[in-house]
PDB file of N, CA and C in Angstrom:
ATOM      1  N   UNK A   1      54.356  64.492   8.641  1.00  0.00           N
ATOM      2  CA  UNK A   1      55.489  64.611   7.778  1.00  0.00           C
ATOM      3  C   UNK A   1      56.071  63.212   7.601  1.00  0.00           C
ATOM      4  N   UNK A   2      56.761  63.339   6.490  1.00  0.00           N
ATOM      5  CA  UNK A   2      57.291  61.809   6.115  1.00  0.00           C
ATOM      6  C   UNK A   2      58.668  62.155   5.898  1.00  0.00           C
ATOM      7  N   UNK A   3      59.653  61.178   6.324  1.00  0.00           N
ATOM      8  CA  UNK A   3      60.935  61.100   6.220  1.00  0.00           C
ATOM      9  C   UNK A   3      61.432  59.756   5.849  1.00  0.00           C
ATOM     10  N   UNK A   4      61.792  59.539   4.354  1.00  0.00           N
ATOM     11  CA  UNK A   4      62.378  58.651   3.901  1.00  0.00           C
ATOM     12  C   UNK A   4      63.572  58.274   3.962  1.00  0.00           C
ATOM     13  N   UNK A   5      64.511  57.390   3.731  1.00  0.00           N
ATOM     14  CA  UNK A   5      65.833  56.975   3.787  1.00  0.00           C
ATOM     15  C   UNK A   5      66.150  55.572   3.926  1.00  0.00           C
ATOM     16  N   UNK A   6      67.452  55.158   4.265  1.00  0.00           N
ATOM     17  CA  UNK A   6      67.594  54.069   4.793  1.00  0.00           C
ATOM     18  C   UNK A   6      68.279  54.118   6.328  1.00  0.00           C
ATOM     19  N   UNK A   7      67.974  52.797   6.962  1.00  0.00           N
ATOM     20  CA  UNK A   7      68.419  52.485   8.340  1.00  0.00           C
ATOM     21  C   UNK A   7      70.223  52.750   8.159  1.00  0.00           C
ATOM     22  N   UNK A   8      70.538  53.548   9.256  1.00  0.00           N
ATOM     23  CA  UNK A   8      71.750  53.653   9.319  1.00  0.00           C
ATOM     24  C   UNK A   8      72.014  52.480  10.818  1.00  0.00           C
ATOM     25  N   UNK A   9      71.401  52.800  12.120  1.00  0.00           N
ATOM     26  CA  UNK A   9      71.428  52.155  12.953  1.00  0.00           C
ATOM     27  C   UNK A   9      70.240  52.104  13.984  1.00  0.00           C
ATOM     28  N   UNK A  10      69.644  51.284  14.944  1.00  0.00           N
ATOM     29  CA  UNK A  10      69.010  51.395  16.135  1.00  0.00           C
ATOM     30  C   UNK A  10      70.013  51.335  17.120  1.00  0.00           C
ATOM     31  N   UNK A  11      69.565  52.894  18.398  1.00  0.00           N
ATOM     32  CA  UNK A  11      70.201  53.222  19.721  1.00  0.00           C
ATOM     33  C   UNK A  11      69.791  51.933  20.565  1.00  0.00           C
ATOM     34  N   UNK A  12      70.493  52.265  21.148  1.00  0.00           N
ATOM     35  CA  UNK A  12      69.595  51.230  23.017  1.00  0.00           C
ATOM     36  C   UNK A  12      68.855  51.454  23.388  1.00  0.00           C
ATOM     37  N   UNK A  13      67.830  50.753  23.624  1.00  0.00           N
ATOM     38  CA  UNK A  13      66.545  51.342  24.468  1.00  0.00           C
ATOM     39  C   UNK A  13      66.496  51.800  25.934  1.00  0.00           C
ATOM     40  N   UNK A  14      66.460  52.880  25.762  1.00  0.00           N
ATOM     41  CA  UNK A  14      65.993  53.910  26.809  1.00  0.00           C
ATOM     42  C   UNK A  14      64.718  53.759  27.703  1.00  0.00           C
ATOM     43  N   UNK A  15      65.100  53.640  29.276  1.00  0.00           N
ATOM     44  CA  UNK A  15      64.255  53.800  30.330  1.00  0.00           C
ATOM     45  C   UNK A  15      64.167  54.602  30.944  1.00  0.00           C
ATOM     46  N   UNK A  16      62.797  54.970  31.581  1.00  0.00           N
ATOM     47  CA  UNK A  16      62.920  55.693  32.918  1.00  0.00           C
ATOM     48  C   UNK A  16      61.417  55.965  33.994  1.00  0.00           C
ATOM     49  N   UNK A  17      62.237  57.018  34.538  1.00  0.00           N
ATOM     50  CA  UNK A  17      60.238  56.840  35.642  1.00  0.00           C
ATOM     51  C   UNK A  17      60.026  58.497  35.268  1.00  0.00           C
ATOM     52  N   UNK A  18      59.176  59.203  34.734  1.00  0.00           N
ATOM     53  CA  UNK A  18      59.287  60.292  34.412  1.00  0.00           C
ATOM     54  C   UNK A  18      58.422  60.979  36.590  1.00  0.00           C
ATOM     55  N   UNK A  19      58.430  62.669  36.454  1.00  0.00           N
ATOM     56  CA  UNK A  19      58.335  63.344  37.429  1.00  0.00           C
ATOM     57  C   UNK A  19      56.872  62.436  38.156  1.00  0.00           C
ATOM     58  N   UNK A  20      55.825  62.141  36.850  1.00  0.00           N
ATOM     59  CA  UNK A  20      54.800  61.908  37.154  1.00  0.00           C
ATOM     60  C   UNK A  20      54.964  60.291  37.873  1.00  0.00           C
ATOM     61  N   UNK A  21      56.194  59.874  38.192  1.00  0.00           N
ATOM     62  CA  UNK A  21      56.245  58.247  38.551  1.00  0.00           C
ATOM     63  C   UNK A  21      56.086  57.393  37.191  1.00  0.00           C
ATOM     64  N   UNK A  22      55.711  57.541  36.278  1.00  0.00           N
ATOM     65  CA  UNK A  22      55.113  56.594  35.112  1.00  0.00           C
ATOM     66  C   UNK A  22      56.285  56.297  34.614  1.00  0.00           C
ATOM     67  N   UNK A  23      56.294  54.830  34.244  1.00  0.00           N
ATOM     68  CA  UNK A  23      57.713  54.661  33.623  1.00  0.00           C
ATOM     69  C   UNK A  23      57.699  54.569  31.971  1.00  0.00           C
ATOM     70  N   UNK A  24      58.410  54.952  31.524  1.00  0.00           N
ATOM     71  CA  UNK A  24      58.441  55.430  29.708  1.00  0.00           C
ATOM     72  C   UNK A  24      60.079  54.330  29.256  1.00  0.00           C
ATOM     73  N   UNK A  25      59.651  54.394  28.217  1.00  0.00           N
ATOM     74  CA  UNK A  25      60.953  53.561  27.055  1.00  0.00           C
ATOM     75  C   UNK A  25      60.876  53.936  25.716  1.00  0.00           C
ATOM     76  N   UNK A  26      61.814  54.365  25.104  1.00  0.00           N
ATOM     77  CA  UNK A  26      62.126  54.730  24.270  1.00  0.00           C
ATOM     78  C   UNK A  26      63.081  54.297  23.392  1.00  0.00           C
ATOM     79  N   UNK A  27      62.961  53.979  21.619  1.00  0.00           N
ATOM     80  CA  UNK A  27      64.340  53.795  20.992  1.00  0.00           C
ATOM     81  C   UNK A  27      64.391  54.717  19.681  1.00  0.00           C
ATOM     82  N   UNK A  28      65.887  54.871  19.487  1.00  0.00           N
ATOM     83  CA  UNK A  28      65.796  55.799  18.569  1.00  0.00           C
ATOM     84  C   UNK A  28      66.370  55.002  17.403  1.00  0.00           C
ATOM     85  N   UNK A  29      66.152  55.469  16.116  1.00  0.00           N
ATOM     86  CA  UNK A  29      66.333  54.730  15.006  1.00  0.00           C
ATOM     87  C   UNK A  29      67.034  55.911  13.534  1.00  0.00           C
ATOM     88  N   UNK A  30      68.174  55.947  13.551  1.00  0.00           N
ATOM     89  CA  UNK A  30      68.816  57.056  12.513  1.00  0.00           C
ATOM     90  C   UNK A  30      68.355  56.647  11.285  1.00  0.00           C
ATOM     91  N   UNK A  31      68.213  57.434  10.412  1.00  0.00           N
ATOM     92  CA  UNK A  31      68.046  56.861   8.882  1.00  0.00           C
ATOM     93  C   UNK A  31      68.893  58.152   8.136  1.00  0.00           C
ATOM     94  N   UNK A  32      69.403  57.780   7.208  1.00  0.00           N
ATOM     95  CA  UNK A  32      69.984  58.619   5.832  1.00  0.00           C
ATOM     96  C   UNK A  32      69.230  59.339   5.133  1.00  0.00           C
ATOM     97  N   UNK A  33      68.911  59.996   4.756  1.00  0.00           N
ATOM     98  CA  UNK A  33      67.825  60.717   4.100  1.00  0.00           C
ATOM     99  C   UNK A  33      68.389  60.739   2.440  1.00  0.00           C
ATOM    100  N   UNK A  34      69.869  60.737   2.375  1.00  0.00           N
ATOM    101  CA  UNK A  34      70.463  60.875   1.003  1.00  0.00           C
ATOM    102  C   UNK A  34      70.984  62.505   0.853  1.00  0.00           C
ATOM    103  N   UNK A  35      70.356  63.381   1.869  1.00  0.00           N
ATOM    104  CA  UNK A  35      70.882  64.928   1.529  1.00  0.00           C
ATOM    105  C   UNK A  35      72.114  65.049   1.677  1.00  0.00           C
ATOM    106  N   UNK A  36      72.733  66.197   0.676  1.00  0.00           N
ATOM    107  CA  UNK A  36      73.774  67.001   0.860  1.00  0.00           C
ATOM    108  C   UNK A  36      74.633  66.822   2.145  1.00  0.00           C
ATOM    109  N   UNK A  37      73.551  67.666   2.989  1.00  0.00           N
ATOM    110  CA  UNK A  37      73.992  68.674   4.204  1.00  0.00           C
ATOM    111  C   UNK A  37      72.802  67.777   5.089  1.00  0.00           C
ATOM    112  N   UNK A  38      73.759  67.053   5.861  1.00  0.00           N
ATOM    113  CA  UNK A  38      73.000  66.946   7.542  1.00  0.00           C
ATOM    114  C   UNK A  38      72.017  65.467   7.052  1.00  0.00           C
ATOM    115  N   UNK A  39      72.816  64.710   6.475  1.00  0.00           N
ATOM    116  CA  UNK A  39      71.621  63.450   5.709  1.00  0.00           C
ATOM    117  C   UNK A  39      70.828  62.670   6.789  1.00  0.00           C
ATOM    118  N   UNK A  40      71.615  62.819   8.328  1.00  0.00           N
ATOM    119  CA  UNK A  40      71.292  61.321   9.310  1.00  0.00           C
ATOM    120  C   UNK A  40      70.607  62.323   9.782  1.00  0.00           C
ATOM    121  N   UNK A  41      69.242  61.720  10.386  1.00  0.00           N
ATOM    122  CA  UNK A  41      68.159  62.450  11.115  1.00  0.00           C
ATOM    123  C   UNK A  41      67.399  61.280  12.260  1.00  0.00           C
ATOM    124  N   UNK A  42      67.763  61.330  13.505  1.00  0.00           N
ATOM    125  CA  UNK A  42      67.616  60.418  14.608  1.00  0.00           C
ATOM    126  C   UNK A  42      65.576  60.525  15.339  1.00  0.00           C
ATOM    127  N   UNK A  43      65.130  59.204  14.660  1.00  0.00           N
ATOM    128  CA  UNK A  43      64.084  59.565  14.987  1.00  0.00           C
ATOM    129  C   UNK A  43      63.576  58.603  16.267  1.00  0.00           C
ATOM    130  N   UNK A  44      62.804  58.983  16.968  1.00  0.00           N
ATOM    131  CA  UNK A  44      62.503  58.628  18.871  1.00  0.00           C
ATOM    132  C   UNK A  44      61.011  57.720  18.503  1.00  0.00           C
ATOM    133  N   UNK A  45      61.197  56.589  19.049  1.00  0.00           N
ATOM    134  CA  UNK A  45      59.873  56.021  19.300  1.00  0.00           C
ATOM    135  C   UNK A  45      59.447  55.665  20.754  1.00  0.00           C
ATOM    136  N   UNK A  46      58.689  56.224  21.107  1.00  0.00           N
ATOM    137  CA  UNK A  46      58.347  56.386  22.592  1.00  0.00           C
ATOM    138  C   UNK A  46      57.047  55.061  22.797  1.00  0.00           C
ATOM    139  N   UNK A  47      57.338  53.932  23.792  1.00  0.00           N
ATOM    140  CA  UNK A  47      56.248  52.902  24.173  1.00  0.00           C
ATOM    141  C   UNK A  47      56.993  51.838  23.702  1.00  0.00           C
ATOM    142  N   UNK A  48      55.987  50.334  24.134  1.00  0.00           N
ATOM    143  CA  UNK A  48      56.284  48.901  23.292  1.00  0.00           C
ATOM    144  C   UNK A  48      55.861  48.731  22.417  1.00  0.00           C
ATOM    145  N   UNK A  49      54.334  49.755  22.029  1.00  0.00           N
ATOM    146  CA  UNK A  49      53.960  49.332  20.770  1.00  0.00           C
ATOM    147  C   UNK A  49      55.007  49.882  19.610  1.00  0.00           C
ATOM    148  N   UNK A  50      55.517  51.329  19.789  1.00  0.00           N
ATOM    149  CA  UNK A  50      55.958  51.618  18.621  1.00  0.00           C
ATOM    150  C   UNK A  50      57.271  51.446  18.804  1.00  0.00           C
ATOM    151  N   UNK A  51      58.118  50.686  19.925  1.00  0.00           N
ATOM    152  CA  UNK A  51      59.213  50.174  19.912  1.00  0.00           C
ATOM    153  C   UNK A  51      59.501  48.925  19.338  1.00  0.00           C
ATOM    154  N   UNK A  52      58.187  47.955  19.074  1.00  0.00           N
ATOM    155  CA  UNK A  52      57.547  46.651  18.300  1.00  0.00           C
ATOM    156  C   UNK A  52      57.980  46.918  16.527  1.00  0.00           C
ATOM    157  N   UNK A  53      57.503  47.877  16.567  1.00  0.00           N
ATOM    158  CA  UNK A  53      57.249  48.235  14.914  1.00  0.00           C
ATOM    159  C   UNK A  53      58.374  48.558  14.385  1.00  0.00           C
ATOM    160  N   UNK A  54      59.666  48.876  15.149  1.00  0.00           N
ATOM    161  CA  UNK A  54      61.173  48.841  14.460  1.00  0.00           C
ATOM    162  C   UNK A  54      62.197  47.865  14.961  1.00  0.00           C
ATOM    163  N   UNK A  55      61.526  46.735  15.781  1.00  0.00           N
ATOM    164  CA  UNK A  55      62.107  45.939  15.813  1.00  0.00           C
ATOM    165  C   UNK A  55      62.724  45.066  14.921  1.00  0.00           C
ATOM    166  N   UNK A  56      62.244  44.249  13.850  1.00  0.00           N
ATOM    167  CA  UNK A  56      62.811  43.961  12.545  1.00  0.00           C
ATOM    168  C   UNK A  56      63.564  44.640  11.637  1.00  0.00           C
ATOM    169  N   UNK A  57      63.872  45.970  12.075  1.00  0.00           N
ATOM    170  CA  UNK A  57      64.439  46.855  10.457  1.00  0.00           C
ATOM    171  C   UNK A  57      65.884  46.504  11.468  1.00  0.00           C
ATOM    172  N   UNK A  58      66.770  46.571   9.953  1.00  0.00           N
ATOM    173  CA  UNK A  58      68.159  46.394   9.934  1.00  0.00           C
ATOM    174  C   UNK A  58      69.109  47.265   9.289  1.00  0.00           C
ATOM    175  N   UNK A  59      70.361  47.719   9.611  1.00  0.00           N
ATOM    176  CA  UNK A  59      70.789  48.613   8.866  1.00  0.00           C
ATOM    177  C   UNK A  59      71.117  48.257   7.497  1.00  0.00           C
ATOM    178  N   UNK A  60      70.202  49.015   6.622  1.00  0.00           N
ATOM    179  CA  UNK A  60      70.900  49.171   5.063  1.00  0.00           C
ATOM    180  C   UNK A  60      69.168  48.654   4.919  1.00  0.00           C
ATOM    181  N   UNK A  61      68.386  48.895   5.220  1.00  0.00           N
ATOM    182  CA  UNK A  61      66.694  48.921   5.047  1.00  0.00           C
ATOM    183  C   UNK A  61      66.121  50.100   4.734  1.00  0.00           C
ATOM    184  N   UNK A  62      65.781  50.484   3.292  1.00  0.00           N
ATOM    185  CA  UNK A  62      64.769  51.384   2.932  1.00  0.00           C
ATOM    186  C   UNK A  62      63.088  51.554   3.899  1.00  0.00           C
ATOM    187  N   UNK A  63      62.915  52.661   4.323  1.00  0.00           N
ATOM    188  CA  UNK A  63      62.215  52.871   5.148  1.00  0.00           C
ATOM    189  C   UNK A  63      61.539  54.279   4.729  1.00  0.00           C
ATOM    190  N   UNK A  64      59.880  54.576   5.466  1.00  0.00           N
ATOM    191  CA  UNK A  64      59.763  55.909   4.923  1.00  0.00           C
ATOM    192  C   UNK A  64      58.658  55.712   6.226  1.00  0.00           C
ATOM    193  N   UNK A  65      59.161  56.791   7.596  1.00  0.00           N
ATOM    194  CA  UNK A  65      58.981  57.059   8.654  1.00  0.00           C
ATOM    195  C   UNK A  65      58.261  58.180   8.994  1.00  0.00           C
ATOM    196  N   UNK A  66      56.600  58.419   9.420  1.00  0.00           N
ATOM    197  CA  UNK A  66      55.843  58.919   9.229  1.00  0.00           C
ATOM    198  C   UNK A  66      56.278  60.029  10.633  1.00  0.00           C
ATOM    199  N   UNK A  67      55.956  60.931  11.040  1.00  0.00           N
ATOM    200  CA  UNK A  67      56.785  61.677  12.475  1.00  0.00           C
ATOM    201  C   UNK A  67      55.769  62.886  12.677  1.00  0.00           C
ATOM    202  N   UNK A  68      55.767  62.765  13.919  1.00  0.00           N
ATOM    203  CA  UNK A  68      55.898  64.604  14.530  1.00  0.00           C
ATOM    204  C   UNK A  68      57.095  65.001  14.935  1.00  0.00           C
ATOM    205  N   UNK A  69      56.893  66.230  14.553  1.00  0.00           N
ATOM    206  CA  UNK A  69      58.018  67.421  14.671  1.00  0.00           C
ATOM    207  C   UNK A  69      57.698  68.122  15.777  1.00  0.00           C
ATOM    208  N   UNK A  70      58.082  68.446  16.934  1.00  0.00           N
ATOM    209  CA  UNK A  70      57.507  69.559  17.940  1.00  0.00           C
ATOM    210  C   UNK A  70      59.015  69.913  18.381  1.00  0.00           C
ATOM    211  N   UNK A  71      58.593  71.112  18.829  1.00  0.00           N
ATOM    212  CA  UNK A  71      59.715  72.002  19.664  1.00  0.00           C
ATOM    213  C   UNK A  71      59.595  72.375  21.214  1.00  0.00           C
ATOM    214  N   UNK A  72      60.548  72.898  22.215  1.00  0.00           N
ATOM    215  CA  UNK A  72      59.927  73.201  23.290  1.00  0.00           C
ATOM    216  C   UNK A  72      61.066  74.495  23.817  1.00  0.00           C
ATOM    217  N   UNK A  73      60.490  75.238  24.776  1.00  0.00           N
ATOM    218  CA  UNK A  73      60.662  76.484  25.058  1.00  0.00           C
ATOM    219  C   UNK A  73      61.676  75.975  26.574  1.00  0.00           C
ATOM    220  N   UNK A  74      62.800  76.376  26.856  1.00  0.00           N
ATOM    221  CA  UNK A  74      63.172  76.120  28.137  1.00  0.00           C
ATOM    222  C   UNK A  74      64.683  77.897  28.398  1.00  0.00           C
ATOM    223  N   UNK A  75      64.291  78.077  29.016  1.00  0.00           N
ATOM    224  CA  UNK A  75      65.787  78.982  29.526  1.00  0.00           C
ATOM    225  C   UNK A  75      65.846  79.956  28.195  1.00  0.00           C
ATOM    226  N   UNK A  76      64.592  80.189  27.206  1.00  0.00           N
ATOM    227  CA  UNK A  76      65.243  81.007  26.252  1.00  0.00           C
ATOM    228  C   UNK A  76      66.094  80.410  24.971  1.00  0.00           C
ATOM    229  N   UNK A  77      66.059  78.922  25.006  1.00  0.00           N
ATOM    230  CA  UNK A  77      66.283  78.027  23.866  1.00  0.00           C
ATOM    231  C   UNK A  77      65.213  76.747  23.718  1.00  0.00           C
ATOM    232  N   UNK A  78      65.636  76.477  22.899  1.00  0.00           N
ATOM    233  CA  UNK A  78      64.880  75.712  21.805  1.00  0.00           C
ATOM    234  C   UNK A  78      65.363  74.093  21.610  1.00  0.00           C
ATOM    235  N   UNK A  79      64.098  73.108  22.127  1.00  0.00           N
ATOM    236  CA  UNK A  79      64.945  71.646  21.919  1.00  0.00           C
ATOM    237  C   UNK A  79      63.942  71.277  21.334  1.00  0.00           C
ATOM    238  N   UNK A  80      63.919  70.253  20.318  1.00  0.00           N
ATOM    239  CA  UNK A  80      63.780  69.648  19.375  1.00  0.00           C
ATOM    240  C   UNK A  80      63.153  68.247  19.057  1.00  0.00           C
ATOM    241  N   UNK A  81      61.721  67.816  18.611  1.00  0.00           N
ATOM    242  CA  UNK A  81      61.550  66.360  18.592  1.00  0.00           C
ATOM    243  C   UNK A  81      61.159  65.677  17.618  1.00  0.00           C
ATOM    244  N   UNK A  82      61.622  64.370  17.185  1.00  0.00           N
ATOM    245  CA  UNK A  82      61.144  64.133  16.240  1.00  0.00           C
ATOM    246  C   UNK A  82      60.697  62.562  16.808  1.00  0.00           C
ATOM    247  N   UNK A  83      59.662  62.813  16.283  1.00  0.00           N
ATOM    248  CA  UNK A  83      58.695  61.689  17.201  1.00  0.00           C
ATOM    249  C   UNK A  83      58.266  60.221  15.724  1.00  0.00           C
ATOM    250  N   UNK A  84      58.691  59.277  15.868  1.00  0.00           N
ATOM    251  CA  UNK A  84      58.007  58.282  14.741  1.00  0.00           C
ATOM    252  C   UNK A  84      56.514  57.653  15.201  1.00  0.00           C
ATOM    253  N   UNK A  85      55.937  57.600  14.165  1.00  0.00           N
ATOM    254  CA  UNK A  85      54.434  56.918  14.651  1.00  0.00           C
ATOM    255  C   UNK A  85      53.900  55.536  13.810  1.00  0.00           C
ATOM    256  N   UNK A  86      54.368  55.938  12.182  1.00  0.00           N
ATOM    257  CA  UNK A  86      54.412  54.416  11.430  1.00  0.00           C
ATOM    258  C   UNK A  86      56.045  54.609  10.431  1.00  0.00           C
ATOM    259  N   UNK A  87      55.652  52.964  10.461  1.00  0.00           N
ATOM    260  CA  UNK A  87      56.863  52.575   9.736  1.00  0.00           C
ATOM    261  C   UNK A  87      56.686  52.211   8.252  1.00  0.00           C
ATOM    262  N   UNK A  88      56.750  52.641   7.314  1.00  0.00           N
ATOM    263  CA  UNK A  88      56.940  51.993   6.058  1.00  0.00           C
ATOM    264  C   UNK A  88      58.126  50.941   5.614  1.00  0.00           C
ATOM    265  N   UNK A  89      57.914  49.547   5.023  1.00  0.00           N
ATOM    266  CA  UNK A  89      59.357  49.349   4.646  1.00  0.00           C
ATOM    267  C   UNK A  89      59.024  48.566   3.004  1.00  0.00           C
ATOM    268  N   UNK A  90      59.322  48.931   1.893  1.00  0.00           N
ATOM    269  CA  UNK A  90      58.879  48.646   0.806  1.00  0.00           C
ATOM    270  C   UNK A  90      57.256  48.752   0.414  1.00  0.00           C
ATOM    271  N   UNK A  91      56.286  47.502   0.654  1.00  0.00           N
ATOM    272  CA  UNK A  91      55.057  47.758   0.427  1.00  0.00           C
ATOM    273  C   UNK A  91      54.622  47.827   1.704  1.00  0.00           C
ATOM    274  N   UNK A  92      55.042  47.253   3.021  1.00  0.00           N
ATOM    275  CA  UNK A  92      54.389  46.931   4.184  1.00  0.00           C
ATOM    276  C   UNK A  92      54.503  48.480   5.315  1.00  0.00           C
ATOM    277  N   UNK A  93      53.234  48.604   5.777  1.00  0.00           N
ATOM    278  CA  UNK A  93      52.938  49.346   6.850  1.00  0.00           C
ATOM    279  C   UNK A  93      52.583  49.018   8.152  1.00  0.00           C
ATOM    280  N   UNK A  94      53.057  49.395   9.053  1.00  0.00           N
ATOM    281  CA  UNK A  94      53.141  49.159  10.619  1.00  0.00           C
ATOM    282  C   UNK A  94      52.244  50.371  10.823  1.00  0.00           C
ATOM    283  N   UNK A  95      50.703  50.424  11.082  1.00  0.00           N
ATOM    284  CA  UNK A  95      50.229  52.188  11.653  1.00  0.00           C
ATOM    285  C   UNK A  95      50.353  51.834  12.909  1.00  0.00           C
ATOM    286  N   UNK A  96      50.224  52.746  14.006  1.00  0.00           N
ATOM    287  CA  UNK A  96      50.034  52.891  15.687  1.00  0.00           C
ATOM    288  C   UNK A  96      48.221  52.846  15.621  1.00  0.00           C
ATOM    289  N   UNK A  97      48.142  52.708  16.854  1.00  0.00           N
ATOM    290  CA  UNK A  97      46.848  52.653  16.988  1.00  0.00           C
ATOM    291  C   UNK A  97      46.776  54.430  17.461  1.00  0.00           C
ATOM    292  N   UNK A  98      45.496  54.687  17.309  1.00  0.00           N
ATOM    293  CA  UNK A  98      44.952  56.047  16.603  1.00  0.00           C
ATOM    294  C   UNK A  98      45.144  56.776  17.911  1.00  0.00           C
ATOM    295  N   UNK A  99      44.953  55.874  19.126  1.00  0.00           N
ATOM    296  CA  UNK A  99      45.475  56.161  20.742  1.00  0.00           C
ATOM    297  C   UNK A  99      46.435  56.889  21.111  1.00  0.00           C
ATOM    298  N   UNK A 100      47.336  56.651  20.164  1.00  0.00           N
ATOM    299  CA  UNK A 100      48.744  57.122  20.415  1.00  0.00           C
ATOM    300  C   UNK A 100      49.225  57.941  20.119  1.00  0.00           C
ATOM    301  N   UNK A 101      48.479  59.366  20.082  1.00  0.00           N
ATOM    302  CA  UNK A 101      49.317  60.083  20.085  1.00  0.00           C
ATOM    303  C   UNK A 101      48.831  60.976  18.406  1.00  0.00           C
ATOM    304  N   UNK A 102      48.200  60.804  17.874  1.00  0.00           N
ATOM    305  CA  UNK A 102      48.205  61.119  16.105  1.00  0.00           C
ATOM    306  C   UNK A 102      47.238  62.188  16.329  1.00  0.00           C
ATOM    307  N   UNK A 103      46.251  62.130  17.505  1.00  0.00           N
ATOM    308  CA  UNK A 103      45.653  63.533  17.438  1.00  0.00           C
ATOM    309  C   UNK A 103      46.544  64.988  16.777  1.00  0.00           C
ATOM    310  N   UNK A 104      47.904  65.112  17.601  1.00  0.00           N
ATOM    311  CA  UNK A 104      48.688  65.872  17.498  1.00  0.00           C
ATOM    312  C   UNK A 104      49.793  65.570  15.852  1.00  0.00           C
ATOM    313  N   UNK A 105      49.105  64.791  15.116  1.00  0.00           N
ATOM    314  CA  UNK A 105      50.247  64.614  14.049  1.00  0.00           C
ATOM    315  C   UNK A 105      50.237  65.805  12.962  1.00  0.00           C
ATOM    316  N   UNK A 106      51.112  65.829  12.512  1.00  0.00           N
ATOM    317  CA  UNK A 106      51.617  67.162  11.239  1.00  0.00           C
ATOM    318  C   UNK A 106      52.262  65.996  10.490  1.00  0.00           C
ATOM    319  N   UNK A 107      51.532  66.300   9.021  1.00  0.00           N
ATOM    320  CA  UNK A 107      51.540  65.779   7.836  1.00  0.00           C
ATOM    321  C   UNK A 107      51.790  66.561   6.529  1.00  0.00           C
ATOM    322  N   UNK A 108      52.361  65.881   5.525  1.00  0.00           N
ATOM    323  CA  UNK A 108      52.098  66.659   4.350  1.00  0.00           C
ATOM    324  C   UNK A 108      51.345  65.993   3.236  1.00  0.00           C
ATOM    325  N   UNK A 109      50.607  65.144   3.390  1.00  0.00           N
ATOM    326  CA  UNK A 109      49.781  64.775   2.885  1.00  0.00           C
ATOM    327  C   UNK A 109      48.683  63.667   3.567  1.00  0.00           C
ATOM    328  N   UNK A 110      47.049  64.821   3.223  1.00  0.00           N
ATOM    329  CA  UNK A 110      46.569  64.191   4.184  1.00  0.00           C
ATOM    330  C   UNK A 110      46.164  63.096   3.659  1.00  0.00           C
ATOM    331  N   UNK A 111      46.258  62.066   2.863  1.00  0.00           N
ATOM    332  CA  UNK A 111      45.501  61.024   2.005  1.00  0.00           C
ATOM    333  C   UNK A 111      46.062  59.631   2.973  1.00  0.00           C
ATOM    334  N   UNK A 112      47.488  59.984   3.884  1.00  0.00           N
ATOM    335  CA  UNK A 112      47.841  58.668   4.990  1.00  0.00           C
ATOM    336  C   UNK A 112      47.502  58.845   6.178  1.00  0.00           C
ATOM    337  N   UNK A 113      46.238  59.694   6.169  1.00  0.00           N
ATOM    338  CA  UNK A 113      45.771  59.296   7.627  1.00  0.00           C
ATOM    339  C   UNK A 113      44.970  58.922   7.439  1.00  0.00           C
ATOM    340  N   UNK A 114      44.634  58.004   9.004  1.00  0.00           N
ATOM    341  CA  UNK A 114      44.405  56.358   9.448  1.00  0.00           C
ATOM    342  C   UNK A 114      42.335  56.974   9.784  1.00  0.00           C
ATOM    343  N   UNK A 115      42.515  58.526   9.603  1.00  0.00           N
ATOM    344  CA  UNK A 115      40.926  58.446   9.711  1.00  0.00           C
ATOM    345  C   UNK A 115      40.302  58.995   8.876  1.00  0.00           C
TER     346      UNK A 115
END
């Protein structure tokens, strides 16, 4: 899936050691979408590589942010992810390497994938 907009802001980057000991980092990056109802949509980039690839964007930067969507089951509710994998910003593309994660990607058009 693709989610266009512009940069509203980048969060702080997020650390930690997950159960398995492995340590993870994360940043999140809001963009505007322009809708009605609910326009800012906060998207998570998990690693250095794809914490690399939004390093340069600034707020008030047209962007069109390629993502998985997944959900997860806990206590009888429902939490929510929205995962970034490439960055668009005018003509230029940032892809992830194919490693990372894209096995699992959901798209709506398959003509931008990398295989």
């Amino acid at each position: 899936m693709k989610l266009e907009g512009k940069v509203v802001k980048k969060l702080a980057i997020e650390s930690g050691v997950s159960k398995a000991g492995k340590e993870w980092r994360k940043q999140s990056l809001v963009i505007d979408n322009g809708s009605e109802w609910n326009p800012e949509v906060c998207i998570s980039f998990f690693g250095d590589e794809k914490i690399d690839m939004i390093a340069g964007l600034n707020a008030g930067d047209d962007v069109a942010v390629s993502v998985n969507v997944s959900s997860r089951a806990w206590n009888d509710k429902y939490f929510h992810s929205i995962d970034g994998w490439r960055v668009e910003t005018g003509s230029q593309s940032v892809p992830t390497n194919a490693s990372l994660g894209q096995e699992n990607m959901v798209t709506s058009d398959d003509s931008d994938l990398p295989f």
